[in-house]
Protein backbone atom coordinates (compact mmCIF):
# COMPACT_ATOMS: atom_id res chain seq x y z
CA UNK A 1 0.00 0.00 0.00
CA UNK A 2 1.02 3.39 -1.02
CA UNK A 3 -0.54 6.92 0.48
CA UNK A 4 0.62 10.52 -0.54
CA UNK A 5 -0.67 12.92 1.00
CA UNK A 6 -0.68 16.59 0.65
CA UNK A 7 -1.98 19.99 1.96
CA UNK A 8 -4.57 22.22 -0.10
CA UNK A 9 -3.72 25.40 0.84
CA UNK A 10 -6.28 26.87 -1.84
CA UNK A 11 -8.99 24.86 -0.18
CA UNK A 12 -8.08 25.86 3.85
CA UNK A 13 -9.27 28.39 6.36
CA UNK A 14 -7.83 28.98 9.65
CA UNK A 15 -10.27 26.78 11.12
CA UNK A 16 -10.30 24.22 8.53
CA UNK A 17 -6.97 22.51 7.12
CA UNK A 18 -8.03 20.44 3.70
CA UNK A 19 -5.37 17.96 2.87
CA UNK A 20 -5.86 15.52 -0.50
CA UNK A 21 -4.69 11.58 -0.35
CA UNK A 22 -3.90 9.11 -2.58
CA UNK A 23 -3.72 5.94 -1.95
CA UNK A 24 -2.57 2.89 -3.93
CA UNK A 25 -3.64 -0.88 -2.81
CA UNK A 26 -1.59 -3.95 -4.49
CA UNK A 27 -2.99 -7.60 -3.85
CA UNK A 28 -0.30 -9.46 -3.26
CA UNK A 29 -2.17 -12.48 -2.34
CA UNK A 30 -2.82 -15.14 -4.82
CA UNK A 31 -6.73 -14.66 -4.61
CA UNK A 32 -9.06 -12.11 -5.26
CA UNK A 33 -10.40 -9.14 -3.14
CA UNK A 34 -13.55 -7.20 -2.85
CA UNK A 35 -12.86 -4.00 -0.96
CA UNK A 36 -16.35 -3.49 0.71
CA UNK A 37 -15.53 -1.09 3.54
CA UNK A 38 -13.67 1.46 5.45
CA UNK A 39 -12.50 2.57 8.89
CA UNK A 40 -10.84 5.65 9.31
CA UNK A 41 -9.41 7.18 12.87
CA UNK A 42 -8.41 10.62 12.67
CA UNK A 43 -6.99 13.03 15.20
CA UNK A 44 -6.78 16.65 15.15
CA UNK A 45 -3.19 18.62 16.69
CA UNK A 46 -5.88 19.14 19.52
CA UNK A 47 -6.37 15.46 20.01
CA UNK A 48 -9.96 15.45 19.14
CA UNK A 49 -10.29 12.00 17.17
CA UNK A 50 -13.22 11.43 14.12
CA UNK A 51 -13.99 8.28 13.41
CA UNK A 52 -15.16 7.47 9.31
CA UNK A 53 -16.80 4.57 8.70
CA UNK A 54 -18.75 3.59 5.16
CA UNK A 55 -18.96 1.08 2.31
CA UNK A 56 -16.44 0.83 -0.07
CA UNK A 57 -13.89 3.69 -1.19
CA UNK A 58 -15.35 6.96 -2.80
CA UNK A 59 -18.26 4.99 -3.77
CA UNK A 60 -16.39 1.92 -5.40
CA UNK A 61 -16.14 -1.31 -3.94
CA UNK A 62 -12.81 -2.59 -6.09
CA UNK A 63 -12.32 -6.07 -7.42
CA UNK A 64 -9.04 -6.22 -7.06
CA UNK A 65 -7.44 -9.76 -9.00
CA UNK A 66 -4.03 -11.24 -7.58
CA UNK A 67 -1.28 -8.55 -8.76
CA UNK A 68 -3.41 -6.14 -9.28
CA UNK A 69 -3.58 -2.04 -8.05
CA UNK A 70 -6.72 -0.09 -7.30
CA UNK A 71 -5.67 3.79 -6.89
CA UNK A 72 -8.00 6.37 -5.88
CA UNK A 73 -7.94 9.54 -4.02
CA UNK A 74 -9.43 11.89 -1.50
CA UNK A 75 -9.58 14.00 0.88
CA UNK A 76 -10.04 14.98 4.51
CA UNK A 77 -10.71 18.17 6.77
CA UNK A 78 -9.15 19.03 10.05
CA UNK A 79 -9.86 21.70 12.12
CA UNK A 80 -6.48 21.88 13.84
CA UNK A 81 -3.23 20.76 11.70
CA UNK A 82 -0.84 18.50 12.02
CA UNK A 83 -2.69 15.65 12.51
CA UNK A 84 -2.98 11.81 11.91
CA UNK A 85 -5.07 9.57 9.96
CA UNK A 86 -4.99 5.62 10.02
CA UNK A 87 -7.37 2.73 10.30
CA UNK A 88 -8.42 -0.22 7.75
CA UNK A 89 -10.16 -1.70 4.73
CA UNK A 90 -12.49 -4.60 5.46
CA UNK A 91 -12.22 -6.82 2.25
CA UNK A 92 -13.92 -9.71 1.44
CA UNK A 93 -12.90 -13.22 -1.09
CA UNK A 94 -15.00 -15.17 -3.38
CA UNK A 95 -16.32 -17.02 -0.75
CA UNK A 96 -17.52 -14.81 1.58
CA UNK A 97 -14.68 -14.14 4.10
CA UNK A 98 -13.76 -10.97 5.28
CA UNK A 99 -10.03 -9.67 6.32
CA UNK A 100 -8.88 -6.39 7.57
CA UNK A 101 -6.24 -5.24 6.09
CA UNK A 102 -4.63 -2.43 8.25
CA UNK A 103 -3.66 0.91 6.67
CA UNK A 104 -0.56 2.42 9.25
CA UNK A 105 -1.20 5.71 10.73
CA UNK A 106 -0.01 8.27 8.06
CA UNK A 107 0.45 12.55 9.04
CA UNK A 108 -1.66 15.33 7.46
CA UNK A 109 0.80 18.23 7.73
CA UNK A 110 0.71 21.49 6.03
CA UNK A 111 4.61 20.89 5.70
CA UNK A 112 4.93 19.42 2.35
CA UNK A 113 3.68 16.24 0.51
CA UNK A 114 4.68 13.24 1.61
CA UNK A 115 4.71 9.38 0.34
CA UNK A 116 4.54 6.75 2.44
CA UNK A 117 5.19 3.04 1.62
């Protein structure tokens, strides 16, 4: 799994810090993989924490084949920057059983764009 993220200055306020993420999932497994959900823990720089949970990713719920990428992107508000973002996908094989797979805590910071692998 890839994730870039970076800050949209053109899109902020004072009060609201708007940073855009991309992330890249590879199946490295030798089955398939329906991504049906999300679950997203995210802290502001004053702690407060908003939890995002919701079917699929930006209304797709990717078939993803063995080898095979699904890439999308999006984007998240904070009202306080820096802050942190992490949680998991809940996918699901051909016959019906779920996995999380965990996505590692990752910093929204109006510093720069960064890439995590």
């Amino acid at each position: 799994m890839q994730v870039e993220v970076r800050h949209l200055p053109e899109h902020s306020a004072a009060q609201r810090q708007v940073f855009g993420y991309v992330i890249t999932i590879h199946n490295r497994s030798g089955d398939t993989w329906q991504l049906v959900a999300r679950h997203w823990d995210i802290q502001d720089a004053r702690g407060r924490v908003i939890t995002v949970d919701g079917e699929g990713v930006v209304g797709e719920q990717p078939i993803l084949a063995p080898g095979a990428r699904y890439t999308y992107d999006s984007f998240v508000t904070l009202d306080a920057a820096p802050g942190v973002m992490g949680g998991h996908y809940v996918m699901r094989d051909a016959w019906g059983k779920a996995a999380q797979v965990p996505v590692p805590p990752f910093r929204l910071d109006a510093g720069g764009e960064r890439v995590l692998n």
